[in-house]
Protein backbone atom coordinates (compact mmCIF):
# COMPACT_ATOMS: atom_id res chain seq x y z
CA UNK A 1 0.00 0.00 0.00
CA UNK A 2 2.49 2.15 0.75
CA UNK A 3 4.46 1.94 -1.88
CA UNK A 4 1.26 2.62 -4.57
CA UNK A 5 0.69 5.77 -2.25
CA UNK A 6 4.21 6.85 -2.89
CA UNK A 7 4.07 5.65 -6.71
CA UNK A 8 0.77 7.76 -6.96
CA UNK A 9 1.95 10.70 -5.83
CA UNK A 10 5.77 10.70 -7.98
CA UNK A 11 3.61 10.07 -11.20
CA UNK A 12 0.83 12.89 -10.29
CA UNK A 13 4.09 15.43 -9.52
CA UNK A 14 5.81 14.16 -13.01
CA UNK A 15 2.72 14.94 -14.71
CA UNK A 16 1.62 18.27 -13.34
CA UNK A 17 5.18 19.17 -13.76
CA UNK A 18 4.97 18.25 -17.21
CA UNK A 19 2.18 19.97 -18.16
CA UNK A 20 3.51 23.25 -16.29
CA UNK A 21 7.11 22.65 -18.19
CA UNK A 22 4.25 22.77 -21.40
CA UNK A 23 2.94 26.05 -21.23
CA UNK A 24 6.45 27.41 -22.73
CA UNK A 25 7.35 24.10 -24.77
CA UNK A 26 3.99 22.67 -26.22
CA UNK A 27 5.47 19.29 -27.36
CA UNK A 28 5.83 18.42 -24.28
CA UNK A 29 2.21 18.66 -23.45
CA UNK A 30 2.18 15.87 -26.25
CA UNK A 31 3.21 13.18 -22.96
CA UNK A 32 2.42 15.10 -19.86
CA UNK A 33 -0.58 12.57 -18.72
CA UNK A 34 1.86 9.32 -20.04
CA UNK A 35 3.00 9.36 -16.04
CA UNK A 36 -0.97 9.60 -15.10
CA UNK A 37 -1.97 6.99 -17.85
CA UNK A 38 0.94 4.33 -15.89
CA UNK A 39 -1.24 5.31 -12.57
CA UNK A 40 -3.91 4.37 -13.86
CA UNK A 41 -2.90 1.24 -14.95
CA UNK A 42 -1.38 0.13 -11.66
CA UNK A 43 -2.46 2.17 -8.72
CA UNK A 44 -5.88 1.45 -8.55
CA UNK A 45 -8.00 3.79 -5.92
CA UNK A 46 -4.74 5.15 -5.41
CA UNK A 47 -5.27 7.06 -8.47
CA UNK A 48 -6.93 9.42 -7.19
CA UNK A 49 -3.92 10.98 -5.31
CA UNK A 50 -2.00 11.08 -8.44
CA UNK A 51 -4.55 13.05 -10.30
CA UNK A 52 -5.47 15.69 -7.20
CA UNK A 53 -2.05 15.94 -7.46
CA UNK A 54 -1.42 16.44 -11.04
CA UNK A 55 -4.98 19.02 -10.79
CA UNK A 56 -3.40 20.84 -8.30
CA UNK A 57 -0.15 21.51 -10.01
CA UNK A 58 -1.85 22.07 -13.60
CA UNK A 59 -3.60 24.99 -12.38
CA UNK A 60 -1.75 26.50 -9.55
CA UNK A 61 0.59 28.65 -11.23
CA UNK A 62 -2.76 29.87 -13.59
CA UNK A 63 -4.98 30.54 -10.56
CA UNK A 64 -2.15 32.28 -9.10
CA UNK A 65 -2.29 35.32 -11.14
CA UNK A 66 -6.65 35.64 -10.51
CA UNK A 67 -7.55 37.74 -7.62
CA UNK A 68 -7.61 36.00 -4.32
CA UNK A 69 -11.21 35.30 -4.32
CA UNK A 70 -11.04 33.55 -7.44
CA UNK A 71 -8.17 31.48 -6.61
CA UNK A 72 -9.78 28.26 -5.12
CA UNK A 73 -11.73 27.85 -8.58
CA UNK A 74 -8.67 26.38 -9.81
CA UNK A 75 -6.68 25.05 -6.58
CA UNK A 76 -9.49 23.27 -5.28
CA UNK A 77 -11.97 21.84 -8.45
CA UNK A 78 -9.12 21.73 -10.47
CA UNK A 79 -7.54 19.20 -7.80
CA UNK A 80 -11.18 17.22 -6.57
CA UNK A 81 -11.73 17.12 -10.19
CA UNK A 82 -9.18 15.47 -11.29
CA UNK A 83 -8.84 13.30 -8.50
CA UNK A 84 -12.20 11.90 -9.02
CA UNK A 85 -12.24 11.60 -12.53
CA UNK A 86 -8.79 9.35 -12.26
CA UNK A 87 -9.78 7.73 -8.92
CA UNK A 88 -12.96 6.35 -10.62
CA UNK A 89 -11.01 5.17 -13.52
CA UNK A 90 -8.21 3.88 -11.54
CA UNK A 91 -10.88 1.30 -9.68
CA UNK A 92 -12.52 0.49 -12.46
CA UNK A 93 -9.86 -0.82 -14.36
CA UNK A 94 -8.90 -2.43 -11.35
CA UNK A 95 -11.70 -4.66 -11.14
CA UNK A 96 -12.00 -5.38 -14.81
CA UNK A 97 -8.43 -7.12 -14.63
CA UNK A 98 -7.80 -9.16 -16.31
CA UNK A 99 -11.09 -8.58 -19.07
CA UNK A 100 -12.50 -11.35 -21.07
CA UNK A 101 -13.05 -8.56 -23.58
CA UNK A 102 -10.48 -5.36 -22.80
CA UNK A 103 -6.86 -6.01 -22.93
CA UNK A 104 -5.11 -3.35 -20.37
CA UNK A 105 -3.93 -1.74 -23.01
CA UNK A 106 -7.09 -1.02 -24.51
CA UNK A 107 -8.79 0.04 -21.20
CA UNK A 108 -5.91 2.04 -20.53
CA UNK A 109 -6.88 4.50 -23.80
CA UNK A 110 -9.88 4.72 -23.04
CA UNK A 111 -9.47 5.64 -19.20
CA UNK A 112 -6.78 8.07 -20.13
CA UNK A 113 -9.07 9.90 -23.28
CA UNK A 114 -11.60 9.99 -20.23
CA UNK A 115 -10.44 11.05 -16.85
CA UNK A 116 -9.16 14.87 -18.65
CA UNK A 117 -12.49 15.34 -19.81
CA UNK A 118 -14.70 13.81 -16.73
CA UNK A 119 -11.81 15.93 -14.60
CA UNK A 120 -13.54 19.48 -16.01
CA UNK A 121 -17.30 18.78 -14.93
CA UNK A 122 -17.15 20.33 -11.89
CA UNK A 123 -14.91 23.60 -13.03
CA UNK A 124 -17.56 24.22 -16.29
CA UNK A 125 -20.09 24.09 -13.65
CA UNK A 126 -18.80 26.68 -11.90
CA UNK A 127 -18.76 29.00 -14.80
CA UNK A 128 -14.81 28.43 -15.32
CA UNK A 129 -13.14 30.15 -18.61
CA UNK A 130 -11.15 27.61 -20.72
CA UNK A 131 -7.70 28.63 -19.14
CA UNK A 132 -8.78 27.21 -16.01
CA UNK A 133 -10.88 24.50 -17.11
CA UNK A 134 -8.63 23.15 -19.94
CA UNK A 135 -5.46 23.94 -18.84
CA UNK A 136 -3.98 21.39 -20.65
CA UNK A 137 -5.38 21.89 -23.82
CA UNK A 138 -3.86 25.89 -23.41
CA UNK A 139 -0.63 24.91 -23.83
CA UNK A 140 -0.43 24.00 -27.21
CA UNK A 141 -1.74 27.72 -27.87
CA UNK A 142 1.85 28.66 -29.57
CA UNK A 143 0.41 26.37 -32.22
CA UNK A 144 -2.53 27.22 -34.40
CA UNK A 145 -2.65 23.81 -36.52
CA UNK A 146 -3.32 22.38 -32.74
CA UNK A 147 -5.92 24.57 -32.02
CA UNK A 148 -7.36 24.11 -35.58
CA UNK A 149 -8.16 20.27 -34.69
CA UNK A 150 -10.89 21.90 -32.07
CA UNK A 151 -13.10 22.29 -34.84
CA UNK A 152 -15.04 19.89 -33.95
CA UNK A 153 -15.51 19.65 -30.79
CA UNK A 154 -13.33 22.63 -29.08
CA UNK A 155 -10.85 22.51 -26.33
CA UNK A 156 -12.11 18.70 -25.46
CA UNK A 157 -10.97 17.44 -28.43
CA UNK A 158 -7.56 19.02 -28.33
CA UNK A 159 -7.01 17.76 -24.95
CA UNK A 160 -8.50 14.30 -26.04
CA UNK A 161 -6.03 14.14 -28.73
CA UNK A 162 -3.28 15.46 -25.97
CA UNK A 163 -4.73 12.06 -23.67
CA UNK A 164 -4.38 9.89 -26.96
CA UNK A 165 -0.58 11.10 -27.32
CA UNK A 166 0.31 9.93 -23.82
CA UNK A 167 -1.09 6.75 -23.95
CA UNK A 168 1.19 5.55 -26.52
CA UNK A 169 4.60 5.70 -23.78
CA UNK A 170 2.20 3.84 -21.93
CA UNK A 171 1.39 1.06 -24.13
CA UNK A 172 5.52 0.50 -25.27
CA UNK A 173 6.08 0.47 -21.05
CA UNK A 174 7.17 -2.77 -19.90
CA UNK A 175 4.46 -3.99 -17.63
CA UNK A 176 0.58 -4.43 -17.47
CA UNK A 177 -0.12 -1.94 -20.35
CA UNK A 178 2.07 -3.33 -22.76
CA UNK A 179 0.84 -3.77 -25.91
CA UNK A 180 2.90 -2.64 -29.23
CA UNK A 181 0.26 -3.58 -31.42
CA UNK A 182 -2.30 -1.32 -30.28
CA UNK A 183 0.17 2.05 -31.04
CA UNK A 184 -1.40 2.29 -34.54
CA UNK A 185 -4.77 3.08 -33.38
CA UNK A 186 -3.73 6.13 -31.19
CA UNK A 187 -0.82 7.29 -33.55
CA UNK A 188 -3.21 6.78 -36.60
CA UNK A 189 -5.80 9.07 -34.68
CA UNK A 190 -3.65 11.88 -33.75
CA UNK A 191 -1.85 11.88 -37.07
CA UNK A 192 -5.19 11.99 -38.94
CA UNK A 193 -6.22 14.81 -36.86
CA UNK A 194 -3.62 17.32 -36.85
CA UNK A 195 -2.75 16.41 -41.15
CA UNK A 196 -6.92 17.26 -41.55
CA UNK A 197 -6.15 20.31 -39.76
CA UNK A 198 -2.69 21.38 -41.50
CA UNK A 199 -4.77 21.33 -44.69
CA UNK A 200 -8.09 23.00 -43.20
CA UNK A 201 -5.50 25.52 -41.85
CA UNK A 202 -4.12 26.27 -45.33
CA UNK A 203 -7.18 26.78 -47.00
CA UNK A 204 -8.52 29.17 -44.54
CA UNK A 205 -5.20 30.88 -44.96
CA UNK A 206 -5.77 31.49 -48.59
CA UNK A 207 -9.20 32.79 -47.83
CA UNK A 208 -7.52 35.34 -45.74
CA UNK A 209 -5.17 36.56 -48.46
CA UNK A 210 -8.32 37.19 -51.05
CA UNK A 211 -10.23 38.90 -47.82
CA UNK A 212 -11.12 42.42 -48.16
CA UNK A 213 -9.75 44.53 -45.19
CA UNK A 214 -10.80 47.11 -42.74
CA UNK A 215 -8.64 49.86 -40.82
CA UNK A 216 -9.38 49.18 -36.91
CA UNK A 217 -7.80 50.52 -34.41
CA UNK A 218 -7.55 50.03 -30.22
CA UNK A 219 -7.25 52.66 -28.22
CA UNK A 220 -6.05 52.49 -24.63
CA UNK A 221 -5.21 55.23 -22.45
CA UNK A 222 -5.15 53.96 -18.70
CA UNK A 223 -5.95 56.12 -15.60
CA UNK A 224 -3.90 56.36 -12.72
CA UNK A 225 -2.69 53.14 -10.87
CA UNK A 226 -4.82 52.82 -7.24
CA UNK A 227 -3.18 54.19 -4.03
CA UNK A 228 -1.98 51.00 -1.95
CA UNK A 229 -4.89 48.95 -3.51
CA UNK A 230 -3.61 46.04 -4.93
CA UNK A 231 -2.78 45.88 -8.75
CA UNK A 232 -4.93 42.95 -10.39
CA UNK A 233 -8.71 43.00 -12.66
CA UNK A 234 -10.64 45.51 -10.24
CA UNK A 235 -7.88 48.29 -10.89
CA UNK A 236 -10.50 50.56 -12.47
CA UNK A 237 -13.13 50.16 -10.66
CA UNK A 238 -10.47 51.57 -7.23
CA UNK A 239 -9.25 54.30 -9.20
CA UNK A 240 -11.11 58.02 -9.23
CA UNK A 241 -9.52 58.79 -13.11
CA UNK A 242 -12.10 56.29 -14.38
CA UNK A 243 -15.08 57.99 -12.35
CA UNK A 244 -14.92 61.14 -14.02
CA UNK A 245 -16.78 61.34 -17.78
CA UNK A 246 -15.36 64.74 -18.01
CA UNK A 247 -11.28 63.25 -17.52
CA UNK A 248 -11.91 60.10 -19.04
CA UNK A 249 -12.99 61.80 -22.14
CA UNK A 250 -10.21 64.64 -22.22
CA UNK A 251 -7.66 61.22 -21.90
CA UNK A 252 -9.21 59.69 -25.02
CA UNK A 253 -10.31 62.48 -27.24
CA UNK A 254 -6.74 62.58 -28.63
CA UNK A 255 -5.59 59.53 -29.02
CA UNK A 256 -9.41 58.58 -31.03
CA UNK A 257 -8.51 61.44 -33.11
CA UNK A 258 -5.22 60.19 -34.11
CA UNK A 259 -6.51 56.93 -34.87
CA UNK A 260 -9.05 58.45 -37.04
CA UNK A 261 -6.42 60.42 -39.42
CA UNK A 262 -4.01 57.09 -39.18
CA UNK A 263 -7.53 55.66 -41.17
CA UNK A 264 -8.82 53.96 -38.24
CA UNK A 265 -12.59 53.11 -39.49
CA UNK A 266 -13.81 51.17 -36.17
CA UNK A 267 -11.68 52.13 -32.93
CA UNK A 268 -12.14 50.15 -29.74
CA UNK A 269 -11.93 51.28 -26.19
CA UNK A 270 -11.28 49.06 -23.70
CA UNK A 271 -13.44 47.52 -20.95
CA UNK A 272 -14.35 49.79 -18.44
CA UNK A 273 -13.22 52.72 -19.88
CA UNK A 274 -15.47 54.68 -17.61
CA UNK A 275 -17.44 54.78 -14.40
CA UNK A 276 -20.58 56.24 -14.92
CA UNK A 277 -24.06 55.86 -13.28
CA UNK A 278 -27.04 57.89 -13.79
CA UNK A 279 -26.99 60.68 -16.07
CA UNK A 280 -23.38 60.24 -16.50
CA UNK A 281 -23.88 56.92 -18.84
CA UNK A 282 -25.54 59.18 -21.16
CA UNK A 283 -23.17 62.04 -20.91
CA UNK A 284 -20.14 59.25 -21.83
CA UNK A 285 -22.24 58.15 -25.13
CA UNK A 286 -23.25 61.55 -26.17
CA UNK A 287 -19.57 62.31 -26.23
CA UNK A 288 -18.45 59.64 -27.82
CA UNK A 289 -21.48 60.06 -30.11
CA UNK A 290 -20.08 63.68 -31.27
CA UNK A 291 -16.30 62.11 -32.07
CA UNK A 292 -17.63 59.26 -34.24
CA UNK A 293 -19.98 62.13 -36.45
CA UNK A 294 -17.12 63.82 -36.38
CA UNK A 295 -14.36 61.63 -37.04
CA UNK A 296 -16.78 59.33 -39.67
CA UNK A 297 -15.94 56.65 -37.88
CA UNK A 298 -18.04 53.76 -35.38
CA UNK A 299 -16.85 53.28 -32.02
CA UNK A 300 -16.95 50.62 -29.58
CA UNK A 301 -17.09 52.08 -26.10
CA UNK A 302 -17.40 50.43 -22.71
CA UNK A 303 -18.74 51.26 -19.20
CA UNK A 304 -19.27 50.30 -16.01
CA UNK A 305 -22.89 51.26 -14.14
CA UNK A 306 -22.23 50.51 -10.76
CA UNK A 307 -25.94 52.06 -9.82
CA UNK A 308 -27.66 48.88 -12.25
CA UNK A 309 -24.97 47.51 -11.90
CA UNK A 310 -24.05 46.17 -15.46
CA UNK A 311 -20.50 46.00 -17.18
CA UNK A 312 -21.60 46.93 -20.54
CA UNK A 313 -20.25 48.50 -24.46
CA UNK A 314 -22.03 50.61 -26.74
CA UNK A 315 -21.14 50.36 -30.11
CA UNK A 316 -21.96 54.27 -31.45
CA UNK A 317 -21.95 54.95 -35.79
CA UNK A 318 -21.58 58.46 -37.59
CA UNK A 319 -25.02 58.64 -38.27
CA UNK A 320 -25.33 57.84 -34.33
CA UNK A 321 -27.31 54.09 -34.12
CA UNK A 322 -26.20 52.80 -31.16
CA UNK A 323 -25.91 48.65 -30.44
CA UNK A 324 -25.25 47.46 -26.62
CA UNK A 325 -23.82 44.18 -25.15
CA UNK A 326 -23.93 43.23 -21.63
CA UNK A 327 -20.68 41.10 -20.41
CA UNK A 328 -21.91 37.23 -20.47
CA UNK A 329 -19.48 35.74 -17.96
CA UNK A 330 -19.00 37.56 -15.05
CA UNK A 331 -16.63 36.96 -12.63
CA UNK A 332 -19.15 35.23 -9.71
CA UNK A 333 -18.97 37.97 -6.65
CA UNK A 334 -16.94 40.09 -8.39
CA UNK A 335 -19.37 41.61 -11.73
CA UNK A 336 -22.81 42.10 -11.92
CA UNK A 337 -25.02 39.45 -14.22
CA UNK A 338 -26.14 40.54 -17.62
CA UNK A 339 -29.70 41.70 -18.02
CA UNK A 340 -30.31 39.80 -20.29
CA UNK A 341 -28.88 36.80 -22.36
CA UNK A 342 -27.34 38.02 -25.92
CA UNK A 343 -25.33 36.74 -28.51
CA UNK A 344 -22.00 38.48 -29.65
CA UNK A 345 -23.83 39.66 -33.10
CA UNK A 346 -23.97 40.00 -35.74
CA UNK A 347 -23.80 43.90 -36.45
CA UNK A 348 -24.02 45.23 -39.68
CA UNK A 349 -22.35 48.76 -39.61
CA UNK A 350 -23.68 51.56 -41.66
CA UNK A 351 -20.34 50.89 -44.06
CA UNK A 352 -21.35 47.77 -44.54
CA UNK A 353 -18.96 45.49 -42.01
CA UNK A 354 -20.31 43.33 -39.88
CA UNK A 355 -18.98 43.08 -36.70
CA UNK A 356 -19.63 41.18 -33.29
CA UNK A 357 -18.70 42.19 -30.03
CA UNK A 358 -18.21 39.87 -26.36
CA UNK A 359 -16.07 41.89 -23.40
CA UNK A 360 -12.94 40.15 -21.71
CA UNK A 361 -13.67 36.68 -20.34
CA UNK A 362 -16.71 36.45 -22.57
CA UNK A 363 -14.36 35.49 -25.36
CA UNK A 364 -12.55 32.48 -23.49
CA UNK A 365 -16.12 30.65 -23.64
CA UNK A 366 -17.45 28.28 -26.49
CA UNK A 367 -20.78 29.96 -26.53
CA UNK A 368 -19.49 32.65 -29.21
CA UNK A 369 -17.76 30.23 -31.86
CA UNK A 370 -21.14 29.54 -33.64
CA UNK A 371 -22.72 32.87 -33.80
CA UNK A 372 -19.46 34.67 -34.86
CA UNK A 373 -18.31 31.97 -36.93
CA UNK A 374 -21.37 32.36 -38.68
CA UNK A 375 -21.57 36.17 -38.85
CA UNK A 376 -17.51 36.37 -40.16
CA UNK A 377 -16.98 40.04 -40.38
CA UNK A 378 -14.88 40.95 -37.28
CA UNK A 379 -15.27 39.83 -33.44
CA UNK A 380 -13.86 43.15 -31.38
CA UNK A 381 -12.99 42.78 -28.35
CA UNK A 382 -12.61 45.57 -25.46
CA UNK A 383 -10.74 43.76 -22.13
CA UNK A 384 -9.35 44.25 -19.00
CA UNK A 385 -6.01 42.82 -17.71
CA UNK A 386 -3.16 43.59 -15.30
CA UNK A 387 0.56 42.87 -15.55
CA UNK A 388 1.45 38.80 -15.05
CA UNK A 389 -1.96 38.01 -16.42
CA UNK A 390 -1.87 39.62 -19.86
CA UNK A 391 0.36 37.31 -21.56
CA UNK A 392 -1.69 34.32 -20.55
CA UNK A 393 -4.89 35.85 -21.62
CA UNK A 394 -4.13 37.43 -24.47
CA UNK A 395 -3.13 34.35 -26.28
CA UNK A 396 -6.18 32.58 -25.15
CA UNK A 397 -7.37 34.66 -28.41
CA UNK A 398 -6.11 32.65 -30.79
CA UNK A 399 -8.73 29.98 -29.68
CA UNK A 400 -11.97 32.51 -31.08
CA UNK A 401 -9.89 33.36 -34.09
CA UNK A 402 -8.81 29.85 -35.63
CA UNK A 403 -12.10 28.33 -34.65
CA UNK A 404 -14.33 31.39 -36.07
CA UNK A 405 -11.87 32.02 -39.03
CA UNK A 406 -12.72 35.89 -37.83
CA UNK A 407 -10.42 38.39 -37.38
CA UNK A 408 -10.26 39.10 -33.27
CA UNK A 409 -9.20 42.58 -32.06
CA UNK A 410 -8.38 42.95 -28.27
CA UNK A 411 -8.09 46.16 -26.58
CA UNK A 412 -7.00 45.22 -23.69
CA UNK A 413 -6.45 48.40 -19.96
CA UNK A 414 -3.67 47.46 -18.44
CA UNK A 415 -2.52 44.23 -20.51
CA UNK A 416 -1.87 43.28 -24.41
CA UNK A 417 -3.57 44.47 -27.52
CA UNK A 418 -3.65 42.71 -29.90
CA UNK A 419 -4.79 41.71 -33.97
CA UNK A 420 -5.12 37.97 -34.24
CA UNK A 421 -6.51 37.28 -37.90
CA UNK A 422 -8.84 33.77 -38.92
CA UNK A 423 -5.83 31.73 -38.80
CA UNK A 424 -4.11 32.43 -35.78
CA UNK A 425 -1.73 34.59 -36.96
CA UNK A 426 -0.93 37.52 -34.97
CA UNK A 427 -1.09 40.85 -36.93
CA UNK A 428 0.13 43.33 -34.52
CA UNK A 429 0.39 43.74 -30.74
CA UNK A 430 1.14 46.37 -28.54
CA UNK A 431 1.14 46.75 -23.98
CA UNK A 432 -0.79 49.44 -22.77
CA UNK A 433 0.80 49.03 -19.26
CA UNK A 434 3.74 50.96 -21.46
CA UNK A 435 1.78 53.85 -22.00
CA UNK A 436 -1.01 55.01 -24.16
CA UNK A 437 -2.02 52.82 -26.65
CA UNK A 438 -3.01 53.73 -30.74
CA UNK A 439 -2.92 50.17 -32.30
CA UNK A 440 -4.38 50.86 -36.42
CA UNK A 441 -4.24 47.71 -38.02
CA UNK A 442 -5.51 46.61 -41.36
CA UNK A 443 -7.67 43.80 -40.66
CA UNK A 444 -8.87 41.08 -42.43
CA UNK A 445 -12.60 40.58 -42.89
CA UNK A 446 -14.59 37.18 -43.61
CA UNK A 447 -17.40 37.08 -46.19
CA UNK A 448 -20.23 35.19 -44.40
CA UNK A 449 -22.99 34.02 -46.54
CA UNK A 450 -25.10 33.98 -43.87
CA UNK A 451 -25.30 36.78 -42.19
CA UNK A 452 -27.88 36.42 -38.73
CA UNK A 453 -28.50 40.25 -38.86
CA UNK A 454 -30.16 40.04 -42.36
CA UNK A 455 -33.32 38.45 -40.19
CA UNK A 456 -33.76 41.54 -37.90
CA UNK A 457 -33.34 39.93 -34.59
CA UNK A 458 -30.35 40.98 -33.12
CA UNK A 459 -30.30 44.92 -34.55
CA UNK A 460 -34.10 44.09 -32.42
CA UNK A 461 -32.76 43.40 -29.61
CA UNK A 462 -29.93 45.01 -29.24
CA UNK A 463 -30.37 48.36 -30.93
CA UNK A 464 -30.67 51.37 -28.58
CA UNK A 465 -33.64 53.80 -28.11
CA UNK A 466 -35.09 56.26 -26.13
CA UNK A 467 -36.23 53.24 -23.91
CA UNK A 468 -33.28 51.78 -24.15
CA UNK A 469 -31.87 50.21 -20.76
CA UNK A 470 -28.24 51.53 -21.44
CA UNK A 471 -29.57 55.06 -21.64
């Protein structure tokens, strides 16, 4: 007994240490559960030590960088998650040994393609974003062709390929699992996969190169850091620059403006731009109503109502429609809920773009790939970040973009914007913790030949009056 205690808890280590060592080389994510996958094969209930372990370390050092409060999300369902899911697993195949009909080998596969997936129950439960509840499947990120194999299926198929990968170590391991002759079938898979992918990656890269384009820009001036308040997501709702219309305004008026003559025909503020309640929400949009009929150009412009409370954008035009979006995902505790449940879009702008719109986390959720993948145009993007953070979140982008084919544009208060076109690729990026931000990139747009908006519904719901609940 003791030694499958101390067996269970080296593997579960090796593996979270893996998949950690993953996040900066992505092949190696390729064998980080092949440790996990021997556990399972020879630890029985003990299992479930190795995985809690392996939870824990896989997303520690991601939870680390969230706020305090939202730190056990990942420390402690990431950990009774996984321990379950592997515990379960590791008894089962217990008992069925030796199998009249399941060689180890073959049980093994299929325990190991299962306890990653059964491990994220409880965190997508809970409302978790995708860097916390597939972890693993984030570190192949770097790698668009990877990504590209979601398709069908999203993050669970990359990380069911991942599980696939690692069982094949497994099966050429001297000892219960061993079994040479069933390699083929989870080489053959995985090989399958990512060539289908290469070549759906290609063609949607020649798409790109025949796409018309748009000039967008991001536009990020940040207020003032907070006086001894820590440094993290809530930095603008602590600091008094963002509760003033009148300041907030005089710090973007000239950095819109420059966009505009760089050719800038969409700019995008970031989340939370502003603090307003009250009268003040409609002070913010009337101003920002004047630049884009005087500029000629639409403009995507967040705020935060801490009287409704809502977290909310307002996309404004020249001839001064307005379109609002409430914030989908809130952090629980931390945001208010939306008022209502909306898709990201489609838009169609008065120069004939279409464009859809989520806020921050929102984009780090499956919900938006079929609406925007459907609507093509361009998904934009205003977040909010802080410094240790925005590198991790601002490549979570890529997953919208390659599984949409739409361009993404981030514009991102104290983190990374960024310009992440259908394939992946990024276009241009810039760090608003360095200063003022004025990213004007030429961006890609997608045809769509079906275009949602065409049916009225969403300009219906979304399209803002005198009744309007935005103001």
């Amino acid at each position: 007994m003791t030694g499958a205690i101390l067996l269970a808890v080296e593997v579960g280590i090796t593996s979270g240490l893996v998949a950690l060592a993953a996040r900066r080389a992505p092949i190696l994510g390729w064998l980080a559960l092949s440790p996990l996958g021997l556990a399972l094969s020879s630890c029985g209930g003990w299992t479930a030590l190795a995985g809690a372990v392996t939870g824990a370390i896989l997303h520690g050092s991601v939870t680390l960088t969230q706020p305090a409060r939202l730190r056990p999300l990942g420390f402690v369902f990431g950990a009774m998650g996984w321990g379950l899911a592997t515990g379960v697993l590791g008894i089962l195949i217990e008992r069925l040994r030796p199998s009249p009909f399941l060689s180890q080998g073959a049980l093994l596969i299929g325990a190991l393609v299962l306890a990653p997936y059964l491990s994220t129950l409880p965190m997508r439960r809970a409302g978790a974003p995708r860097w916390i509840h597939a972890a693993l499947a984030c570190t192949q990120e770097p790698w668009p062709v990877v990504i590209r194999t979601g398709w069908y299926g999203g993050d669970a198929t990359v990380t069911g390929l991942l599980s696939l990968s690692a069982s094949i170590p497994c099966l050429l391991w001297s000892g219960p699992t061993f079994a040479p002759w069933l390699v083929a079938l989870p080489v053959t898979i995985v090989a399958s996969a990512l060539v289908v992918a290469a070549r759906s990656l290609a063609r949607v890269r020649r798409a790109i190169a025949k796409q018309p384009r748009l000039r967008v820009a991001a536009v990020v001036v940040n207020g003032a850091p907070p006086n001894g308040a820590p440094v993290d997501g809530l930095w603008p709702l602590r600091c008094p620059d963002y509760r003033s219309v009148a300041a907030t305004a005089a710090r973007y008026e000239a950095p819109v403006a420059r966009a505009a003559r760089e050719g800038a025909r969409l700019i995008v503020l970031p989340e939370v731009a502003v603090l307003a309640e009250g009268d003040q929400v409609e002070e913010w949009l009337a101003t920002i109503g004047r630049w884009a009929k005087d500029l000629d150009v639409a403009i995507v412009a967040p705020h935060f109502d801490p009287q409704i409370p809502t977290n909310t954008l307002t996309v404004i035009e020249p001839s001064g429609r307005r379109l609002w979006y409430d914030k989908q995902h809130p952090a629980p505790g931390l945001e208010p809920p939306p008022r209502r449940r909306q898709a990201p879009g489609p838009h169609r702008l008065d120069q004939g773009s279409t464009l859809s719109t989520v806020i921050c986390v929102d984009l780090d959720y499956a919900d938006l790939i079929p609406p925007v993948r459907a609507a093509g145009g361009l998904l934009a993007v205003p977040a909010n970040d802080w410094a240790g953070f925005a590198d991790l979140h601002d490549r979570t982008a890529i997953w919208a973009a390659v599984l949409t084919e739409t361009t993404v544009l981030r514009a991102t208060g104290h983190g990374l914007c960024s310009v992440r076109d259908g394939a992946g690729r990024l276009l241009a990026q810039a760090s608003s913790l360095a200063g003022p931000t004025v990213l004007v990139v030429d961006a890609p747009l997608r045809r769509s030949g079906k275009l949602l908006a065409r049916s009225g519904i969403w300009r219906a719901a979304c399209e803002l009056g005198s009744d309007s609940p935005s103001g």
